[in-house]
C-alpha atoms as a PDB file:
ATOM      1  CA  UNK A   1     -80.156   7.725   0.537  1.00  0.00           C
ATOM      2  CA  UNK A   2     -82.728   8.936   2.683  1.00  0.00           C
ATOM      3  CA  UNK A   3     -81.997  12.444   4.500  1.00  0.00           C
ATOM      4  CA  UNK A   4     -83.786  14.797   7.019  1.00  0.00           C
ATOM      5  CA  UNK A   5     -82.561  18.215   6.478  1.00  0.00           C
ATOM      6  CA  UNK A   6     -83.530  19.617   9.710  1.00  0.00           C
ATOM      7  CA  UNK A   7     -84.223  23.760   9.071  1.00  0.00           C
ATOM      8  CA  UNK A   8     -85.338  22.398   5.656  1.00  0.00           C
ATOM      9  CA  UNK A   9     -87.148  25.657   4.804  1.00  0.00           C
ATOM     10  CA  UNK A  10     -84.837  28.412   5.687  1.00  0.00           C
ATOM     11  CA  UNK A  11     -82.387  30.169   4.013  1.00  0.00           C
ATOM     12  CA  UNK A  12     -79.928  27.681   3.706  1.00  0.00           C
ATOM     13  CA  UNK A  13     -82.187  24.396   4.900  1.00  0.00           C
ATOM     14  CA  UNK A  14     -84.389  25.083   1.020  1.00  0.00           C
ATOM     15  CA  UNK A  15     -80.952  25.464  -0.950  1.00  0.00           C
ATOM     16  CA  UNK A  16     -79.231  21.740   0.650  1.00  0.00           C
ATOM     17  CA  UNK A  17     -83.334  20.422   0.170  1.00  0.00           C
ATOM     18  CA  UNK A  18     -83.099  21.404  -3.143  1.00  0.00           C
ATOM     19  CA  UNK A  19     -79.070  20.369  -3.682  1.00  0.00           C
ATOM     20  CA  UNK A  20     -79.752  16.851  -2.405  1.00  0.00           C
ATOM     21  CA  UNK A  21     -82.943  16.378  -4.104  1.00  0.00           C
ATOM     22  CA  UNK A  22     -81.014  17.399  -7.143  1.00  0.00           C
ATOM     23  CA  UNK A  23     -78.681  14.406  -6.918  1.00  0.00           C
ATOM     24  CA  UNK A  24     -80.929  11.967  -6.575  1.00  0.00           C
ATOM     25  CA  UNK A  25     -81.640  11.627  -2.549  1.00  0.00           C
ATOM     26  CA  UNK A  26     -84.734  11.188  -0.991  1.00  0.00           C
ATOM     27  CA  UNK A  27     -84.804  14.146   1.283  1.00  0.00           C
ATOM     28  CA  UNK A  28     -87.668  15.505   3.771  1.00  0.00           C
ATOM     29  CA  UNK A  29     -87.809  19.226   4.653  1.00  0.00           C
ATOM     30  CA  UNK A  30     -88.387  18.790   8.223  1.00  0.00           C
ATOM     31  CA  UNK A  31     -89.525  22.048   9.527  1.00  0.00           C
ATOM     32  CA  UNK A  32     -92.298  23.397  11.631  1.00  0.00           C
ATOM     33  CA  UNK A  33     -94.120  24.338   8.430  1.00  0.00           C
ATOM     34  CA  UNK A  34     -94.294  20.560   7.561  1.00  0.00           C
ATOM     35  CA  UNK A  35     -95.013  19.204  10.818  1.00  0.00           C
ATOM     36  CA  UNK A  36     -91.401  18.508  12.058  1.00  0.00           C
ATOM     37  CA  UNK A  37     -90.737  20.342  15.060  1.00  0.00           C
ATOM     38  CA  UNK A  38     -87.449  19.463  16.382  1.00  0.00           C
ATOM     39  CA  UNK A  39     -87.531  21.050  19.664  1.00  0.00           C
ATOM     40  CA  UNK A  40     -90.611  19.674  20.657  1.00  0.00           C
ATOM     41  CA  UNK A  41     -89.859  16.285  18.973  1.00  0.00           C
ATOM     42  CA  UNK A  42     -93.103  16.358  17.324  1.00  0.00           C
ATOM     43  CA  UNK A  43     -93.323  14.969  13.864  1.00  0.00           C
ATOM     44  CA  UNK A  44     -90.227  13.178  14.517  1.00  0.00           C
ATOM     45  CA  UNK A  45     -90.467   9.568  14.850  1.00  0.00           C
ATOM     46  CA  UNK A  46     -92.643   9.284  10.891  1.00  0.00           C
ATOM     47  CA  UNK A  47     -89.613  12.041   9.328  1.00  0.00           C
ATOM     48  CA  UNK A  48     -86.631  10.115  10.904  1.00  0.00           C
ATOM     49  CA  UNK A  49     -88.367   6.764   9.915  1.00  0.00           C
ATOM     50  CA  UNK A  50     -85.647   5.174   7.414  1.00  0.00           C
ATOM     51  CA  UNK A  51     -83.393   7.720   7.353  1.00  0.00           C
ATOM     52  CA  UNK A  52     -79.681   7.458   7.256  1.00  0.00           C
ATOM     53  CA  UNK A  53     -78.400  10.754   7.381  1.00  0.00           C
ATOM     54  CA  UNK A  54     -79.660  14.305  10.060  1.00  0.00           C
ATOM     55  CA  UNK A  55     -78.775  17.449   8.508  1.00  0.00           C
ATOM     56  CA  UNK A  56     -79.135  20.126  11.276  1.00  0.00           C
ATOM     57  CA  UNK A  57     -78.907  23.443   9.687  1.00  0.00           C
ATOM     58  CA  UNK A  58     -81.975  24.722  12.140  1.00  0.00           C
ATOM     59  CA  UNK A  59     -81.232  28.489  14.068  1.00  0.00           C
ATOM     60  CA  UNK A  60     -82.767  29.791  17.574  1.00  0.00           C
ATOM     61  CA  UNK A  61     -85.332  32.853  16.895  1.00  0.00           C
ATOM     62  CA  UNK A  62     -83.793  34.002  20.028  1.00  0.00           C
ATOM     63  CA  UNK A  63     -80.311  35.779  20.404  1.00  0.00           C
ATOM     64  CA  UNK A  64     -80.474  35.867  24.419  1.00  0.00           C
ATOM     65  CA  UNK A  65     -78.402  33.442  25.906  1.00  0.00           C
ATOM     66  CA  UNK A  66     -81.084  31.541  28.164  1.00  0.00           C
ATOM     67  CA  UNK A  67     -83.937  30.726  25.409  1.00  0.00           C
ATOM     68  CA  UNK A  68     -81.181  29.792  23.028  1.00  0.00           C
ATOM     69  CA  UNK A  69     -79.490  27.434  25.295  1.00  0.00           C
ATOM     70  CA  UNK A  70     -82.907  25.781  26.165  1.00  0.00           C
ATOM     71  CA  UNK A  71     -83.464  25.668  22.085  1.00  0.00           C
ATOM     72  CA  UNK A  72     -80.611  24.279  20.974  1.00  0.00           C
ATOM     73  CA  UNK A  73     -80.138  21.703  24.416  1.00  0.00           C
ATOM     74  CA  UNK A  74     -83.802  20.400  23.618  1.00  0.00           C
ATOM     75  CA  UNK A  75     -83.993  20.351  19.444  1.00  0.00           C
ATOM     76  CA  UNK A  76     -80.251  18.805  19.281  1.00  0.00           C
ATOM     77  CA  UNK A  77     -81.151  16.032  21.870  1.00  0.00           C
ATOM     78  CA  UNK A  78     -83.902  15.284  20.361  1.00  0.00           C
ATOM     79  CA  UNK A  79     -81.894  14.657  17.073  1.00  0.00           C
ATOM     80  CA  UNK A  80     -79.637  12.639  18.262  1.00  0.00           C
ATOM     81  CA  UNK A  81     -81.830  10.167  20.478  1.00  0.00           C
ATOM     82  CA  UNK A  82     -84.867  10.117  17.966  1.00  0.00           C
ATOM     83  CA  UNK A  83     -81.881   9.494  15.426  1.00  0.00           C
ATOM     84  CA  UNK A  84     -80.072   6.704  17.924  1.00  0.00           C
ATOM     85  CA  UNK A  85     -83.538   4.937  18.061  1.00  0.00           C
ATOM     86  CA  UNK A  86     -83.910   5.023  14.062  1.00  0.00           C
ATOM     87  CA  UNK A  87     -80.957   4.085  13.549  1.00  0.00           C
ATOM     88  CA  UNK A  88     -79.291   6.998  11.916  1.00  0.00           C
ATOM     89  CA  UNK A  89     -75.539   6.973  11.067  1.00  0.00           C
ATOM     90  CA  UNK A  90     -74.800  10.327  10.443  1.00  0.00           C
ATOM     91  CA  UNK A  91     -75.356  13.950  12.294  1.00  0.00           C
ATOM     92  CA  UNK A  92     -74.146  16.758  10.610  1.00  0.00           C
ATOM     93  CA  UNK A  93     -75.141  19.802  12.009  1.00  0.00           C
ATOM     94  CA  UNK A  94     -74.476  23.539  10.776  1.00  0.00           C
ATOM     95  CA  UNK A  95     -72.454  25.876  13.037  1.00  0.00           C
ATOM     96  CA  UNK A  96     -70.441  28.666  13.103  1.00  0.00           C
ATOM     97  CA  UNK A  97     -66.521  29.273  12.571  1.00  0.00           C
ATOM     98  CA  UNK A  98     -64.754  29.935  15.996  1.00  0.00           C
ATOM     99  CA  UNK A  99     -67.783  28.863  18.187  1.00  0.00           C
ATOM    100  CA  UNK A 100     -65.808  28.755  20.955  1.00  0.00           C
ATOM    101  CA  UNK A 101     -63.915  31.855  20.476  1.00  0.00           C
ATOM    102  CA  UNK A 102     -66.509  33.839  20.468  1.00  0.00           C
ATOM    103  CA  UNK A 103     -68.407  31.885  23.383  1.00  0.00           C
ATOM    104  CA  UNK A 104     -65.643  32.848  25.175  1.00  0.00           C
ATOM    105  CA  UNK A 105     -65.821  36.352  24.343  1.00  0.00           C
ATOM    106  CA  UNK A 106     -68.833  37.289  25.397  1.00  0.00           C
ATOM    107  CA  UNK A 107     -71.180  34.434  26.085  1.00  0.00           C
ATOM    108  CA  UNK A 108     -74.843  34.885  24.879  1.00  0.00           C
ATOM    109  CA  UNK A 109     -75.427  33.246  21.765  1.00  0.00           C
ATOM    110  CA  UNK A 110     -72.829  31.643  21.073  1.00  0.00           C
ATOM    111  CA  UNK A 111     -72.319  30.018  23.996  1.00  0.00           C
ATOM    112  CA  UNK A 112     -75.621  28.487  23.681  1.00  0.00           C
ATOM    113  CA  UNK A 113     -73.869  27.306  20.284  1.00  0.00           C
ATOM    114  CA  UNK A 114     -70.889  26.051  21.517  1.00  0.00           C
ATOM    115  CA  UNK A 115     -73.168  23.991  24.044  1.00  0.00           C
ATOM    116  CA  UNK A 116     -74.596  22.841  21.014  1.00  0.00           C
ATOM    117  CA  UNK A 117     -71.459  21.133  19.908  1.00  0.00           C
ATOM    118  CA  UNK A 118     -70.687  19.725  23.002  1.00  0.00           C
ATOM    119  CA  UNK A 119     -73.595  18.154  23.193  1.00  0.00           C
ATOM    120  CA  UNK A 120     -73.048  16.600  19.547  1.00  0.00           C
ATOM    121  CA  UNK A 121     -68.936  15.595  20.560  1.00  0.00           C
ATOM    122  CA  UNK A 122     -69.568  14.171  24.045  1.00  0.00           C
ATOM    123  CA  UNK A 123     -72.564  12.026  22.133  1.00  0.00           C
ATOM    124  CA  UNK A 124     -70.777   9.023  20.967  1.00  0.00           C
ATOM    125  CA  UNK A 125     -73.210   8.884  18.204  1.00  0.00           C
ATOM    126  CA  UNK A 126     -71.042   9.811  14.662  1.00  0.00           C
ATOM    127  CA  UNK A 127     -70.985  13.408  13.757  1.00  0.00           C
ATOM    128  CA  UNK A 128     -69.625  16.187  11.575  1.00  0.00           C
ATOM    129  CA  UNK A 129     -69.366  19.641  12.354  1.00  0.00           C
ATOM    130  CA  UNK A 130     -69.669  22.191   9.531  1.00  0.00           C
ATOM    131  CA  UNK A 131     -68.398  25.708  10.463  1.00  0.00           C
ATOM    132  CA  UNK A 132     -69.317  28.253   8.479  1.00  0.00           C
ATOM    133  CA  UNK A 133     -68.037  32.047   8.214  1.00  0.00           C
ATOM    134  CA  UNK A 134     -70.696  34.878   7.714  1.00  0.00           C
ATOM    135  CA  UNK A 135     -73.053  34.349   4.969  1.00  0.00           C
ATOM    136  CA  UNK A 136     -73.018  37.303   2.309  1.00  0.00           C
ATOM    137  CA  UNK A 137     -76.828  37.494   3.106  1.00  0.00           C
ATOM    138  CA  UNK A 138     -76.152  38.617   6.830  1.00  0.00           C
ATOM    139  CA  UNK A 139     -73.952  41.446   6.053  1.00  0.00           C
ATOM    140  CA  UNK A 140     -76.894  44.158   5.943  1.00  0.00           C
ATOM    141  CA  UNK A 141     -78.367  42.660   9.372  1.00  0.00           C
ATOM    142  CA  UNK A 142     -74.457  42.696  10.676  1.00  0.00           C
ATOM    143  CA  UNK A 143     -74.667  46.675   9.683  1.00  0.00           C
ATOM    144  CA  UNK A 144     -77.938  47.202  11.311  1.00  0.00           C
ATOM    145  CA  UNK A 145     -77.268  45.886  14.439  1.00  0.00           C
ATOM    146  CA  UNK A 146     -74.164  48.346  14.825  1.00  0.00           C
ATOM    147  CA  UNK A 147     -76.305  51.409  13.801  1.00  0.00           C
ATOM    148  CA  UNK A 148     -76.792  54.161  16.400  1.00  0.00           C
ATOM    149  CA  UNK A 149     -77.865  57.847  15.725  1.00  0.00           C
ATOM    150  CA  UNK A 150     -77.232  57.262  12.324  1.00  0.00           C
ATOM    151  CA  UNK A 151     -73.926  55.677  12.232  1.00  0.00           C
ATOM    152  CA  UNK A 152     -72.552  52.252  12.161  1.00  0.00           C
ATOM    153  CA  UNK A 153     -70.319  51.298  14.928  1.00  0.00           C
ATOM    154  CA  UNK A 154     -69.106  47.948  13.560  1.00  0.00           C
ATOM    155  CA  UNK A 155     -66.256  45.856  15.048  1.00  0.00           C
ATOM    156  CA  UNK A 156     -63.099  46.825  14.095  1.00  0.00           C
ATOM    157  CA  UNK A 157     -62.261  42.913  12.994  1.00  0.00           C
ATOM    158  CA  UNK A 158     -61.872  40.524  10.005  1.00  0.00           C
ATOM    159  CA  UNK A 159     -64.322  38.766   7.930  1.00  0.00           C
ATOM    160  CA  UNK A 160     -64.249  36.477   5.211  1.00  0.00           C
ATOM    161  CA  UNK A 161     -67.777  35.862   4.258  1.00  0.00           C
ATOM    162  CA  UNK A 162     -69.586  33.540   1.801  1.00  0.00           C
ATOM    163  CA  UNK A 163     -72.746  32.918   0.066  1.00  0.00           C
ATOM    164  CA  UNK A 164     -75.639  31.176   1.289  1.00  0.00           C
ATOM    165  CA  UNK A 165     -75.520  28.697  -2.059  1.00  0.00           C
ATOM    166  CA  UNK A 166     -71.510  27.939  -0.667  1.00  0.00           C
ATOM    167  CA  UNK A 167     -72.900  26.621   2.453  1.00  0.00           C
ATOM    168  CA  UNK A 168     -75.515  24.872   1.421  1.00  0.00           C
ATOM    169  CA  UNK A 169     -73.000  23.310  -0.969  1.00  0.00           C
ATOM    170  CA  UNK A 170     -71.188  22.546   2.250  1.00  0.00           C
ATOM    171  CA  UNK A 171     -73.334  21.011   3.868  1.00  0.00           C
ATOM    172  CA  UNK A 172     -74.544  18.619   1.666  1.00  0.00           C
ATOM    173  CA  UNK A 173     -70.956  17.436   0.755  1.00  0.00           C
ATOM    174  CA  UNK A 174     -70.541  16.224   4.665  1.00  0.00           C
ATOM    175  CA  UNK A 175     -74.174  14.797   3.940  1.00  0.00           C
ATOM    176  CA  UNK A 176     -72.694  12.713   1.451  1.00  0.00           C
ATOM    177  CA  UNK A 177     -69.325  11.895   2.580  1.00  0.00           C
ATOM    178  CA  UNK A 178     -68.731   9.468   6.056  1.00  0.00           C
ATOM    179  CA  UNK A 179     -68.847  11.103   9.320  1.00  0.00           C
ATOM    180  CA  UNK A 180     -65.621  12.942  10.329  1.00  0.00           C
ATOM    181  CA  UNK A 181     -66.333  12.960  14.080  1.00  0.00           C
ATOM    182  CA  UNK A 182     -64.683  16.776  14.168  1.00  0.00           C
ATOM    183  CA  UNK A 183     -65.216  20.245  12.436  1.00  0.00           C
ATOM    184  CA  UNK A 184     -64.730  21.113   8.618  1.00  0.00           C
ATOM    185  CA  UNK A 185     -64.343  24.866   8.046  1.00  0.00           C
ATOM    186  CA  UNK A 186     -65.601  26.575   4.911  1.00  0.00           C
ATOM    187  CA  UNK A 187     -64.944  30.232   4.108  1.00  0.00           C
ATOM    188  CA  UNK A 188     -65.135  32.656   1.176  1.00  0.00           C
ATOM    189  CA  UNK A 189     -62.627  33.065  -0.910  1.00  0.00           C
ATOM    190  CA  UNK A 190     -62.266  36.823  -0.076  1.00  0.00           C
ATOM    191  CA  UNK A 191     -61.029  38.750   3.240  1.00  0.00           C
ATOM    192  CA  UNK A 192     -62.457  41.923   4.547  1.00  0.00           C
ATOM    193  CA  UNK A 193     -62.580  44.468   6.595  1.00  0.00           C
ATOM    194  CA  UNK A 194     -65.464  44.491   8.427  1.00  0.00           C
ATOM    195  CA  UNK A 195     -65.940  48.155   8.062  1.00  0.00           C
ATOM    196  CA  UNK A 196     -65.368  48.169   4.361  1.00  0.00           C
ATOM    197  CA  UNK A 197     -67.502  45.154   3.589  1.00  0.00           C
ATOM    198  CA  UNK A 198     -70.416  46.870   5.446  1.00  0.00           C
ATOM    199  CA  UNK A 199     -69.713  50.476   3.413  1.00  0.00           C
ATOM    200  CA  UNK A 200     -69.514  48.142  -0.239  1.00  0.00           C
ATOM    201  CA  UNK A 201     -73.066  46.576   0.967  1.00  0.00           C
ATOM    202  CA  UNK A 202     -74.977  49.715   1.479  1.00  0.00           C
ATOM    203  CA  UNK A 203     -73.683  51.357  -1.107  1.00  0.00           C
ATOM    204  CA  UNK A 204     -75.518  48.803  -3.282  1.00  0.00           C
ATOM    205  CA  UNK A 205     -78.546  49.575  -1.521  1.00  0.00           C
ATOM    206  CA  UNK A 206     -77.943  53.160  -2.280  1.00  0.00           C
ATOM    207  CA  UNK A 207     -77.584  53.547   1.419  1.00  0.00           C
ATOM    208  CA  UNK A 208     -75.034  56.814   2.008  1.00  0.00           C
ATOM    209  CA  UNK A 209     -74.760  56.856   5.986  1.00  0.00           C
ATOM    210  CA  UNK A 210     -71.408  56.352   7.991  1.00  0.00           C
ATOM    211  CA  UNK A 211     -69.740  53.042   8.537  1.00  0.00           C
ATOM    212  CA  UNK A 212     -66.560  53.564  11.181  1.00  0.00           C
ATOM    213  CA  UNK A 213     -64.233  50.689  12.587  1.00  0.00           C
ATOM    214  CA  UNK A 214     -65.071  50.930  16.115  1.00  0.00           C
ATOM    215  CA  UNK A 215     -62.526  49.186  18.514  1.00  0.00           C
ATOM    216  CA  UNK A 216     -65.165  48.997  21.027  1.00  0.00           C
ATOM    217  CA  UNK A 217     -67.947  48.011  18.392  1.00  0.00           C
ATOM    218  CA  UNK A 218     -69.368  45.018  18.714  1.00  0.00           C
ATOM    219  CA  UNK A 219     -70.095  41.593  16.980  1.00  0.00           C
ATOM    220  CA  UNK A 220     -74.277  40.899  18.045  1.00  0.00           C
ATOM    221  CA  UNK A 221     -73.128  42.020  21.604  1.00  0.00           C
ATOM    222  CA  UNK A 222     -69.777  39.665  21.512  1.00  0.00           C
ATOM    223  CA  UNK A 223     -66.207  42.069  21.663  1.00  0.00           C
ATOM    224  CA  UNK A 224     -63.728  40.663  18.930  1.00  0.00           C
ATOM    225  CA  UNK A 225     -60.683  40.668  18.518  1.00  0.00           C
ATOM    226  CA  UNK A 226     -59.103  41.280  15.227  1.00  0.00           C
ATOM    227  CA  UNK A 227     -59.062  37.789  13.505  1.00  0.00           C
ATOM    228  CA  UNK A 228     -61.709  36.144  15.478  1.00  0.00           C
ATOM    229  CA  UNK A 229     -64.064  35.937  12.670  1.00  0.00           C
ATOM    230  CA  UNK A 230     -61.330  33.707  10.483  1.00  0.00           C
ATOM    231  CA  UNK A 231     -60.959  30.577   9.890  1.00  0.00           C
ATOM    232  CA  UNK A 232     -57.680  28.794  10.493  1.00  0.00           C
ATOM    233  CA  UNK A 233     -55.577  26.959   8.462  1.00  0.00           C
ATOM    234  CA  UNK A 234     -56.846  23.676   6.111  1.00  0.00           C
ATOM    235  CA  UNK A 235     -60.329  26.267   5.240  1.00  0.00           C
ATOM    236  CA  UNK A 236     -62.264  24.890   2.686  1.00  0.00           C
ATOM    237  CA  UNK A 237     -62.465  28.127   0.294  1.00  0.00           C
ATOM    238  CA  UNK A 238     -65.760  28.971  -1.850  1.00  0.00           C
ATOM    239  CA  UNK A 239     -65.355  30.116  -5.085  1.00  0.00           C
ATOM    240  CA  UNK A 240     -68.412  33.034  -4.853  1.00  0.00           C
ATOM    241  CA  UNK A 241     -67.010  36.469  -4.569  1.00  0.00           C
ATOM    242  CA  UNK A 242     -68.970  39.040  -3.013  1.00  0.00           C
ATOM    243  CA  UNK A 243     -68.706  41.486  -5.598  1.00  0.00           C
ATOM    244  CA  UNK A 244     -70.359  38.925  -8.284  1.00  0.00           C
ATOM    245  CA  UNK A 245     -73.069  37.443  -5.740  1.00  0.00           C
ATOM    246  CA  UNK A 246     -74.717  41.190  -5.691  1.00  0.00           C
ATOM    247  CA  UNK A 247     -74.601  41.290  -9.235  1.00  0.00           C
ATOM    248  CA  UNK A 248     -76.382  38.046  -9.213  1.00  0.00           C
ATOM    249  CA  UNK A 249     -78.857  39.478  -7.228  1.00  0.00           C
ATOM    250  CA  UNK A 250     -79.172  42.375  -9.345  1.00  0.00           C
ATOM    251  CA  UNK A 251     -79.749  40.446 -12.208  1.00  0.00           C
ATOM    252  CA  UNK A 252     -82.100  38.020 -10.715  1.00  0.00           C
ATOM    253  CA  UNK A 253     -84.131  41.464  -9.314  1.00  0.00           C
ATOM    254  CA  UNK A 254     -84.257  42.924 -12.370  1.00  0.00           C
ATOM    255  CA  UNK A 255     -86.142  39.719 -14.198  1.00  0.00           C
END
């Protein structure tokens, strides 16, 4: 089967490439890099050419609101018409658990996302939503973002996190399978507190300064409420813990 993994190159876009690839699909990394650029719609038409299945696991550089929407509105269209003209069966596209939660919460980003999905639903053209929780590898940016003066002010919320390799995983299961025209959550098989997830992560890095639970803290500018970072009920669970991840990583570093 013939699949464009849109994103192909990035952190998670390389590890469905490679997962797909791996099971015997013929599978083009379609990324600026390689002369795909989905927002512009160049190097579209020759990628998408025989294709059966989009895999949109592509991100906005920008976290404002406005260039995100405009990112998303333009690159997603352009999937799904380039895709309606070629003939494509299948969009799955990456996104986030509780999009619309946290749209509603603050706006910014992930309102642009949940845009994103609405654009995808209200398509008519067959679809599958993965939602995702926090990838393991975003914890340390998660931290950074809440640091001020030396000390991180992170929401005082809930997070049950998983690997990068999980998602990818994900992903190229809905690939695979027939559209489900609705969302599939996937999660890690652990829950956290925010706080202490963020302490356990820079204490690997040897990193000794403050974590606190802030109840005004916030999530990349969105305010949370306790569980809004969970999934709900019928969660696909990953088997990675986080504890053995970073002693993958260790081991991998030290070769």
């Amino acid at each position: 089967m013939k699949i464009v993994v849109v994103g192909g190159t990035g952190l998670v876009g390389a590890r469905t490439t490679a997962l797909l690839r791996s099971r015997g699909h013929d599978v083009i990394a379609a990324a600026r890099s390689t002369g795909v650029d989905s927002y512009t719609g160049e190097g579209l038409d020759d990628a998408l050419e025989g294709a059966e299945v989009i895999v949109d696991v592509s991100n906005s550089s920008y976290t404002d609101e406005a260039a995100a929407r405009e990112f998303f509105y333009a690159s997603t269209l352009n999937l799904l018409t380039f895709g309606a003209a070629h003939g494509v069966r299948h969009n799955v596209t990456l996104s986030v658990v509780n999009t619309d939660r946290l749209a509603r919460a603050q706006g910014g980003y992930f309102q642009a996302k949940a845009d994103q999905e609405k654009l995808i639903t209200t398509s008519a053209r067959p679809y599958t939503l993965v939602h995702a929780t926090q990838f393991f590898e975003f914890v340390r940016s998660i931290t950074d973002s809440a640091m001020h003066g030396g000390i991180a002010r992170v929401a005082d919320a809930l997070v049950q996190p998983m690997a990068a390799d999980d998602v990818a995983a994900a992903v190229a299961a809905a690939a695979e399978a027939e559209p489900c025209r609705g969302i599939v959550e996937h999660a890690g098989p652990e829950v956290f507190e925010l706080r202490d997830l963020a302490v356990q992560e820079m204490r690997w890095r040897r990193d000794d300064r403050e974590v606190v639970a802030d109840p005004l803290g916030t999530y990349f500018g969105a305010r949370l409420s306790r569980r809004d970072l969970l999934p709900g009920p019928g969660v696909h669970l990953a088997a990675t813990r986080f504890e053995d991840w970073q002693q993958q990583g260790r081991l991998v570093g030290s070769r």
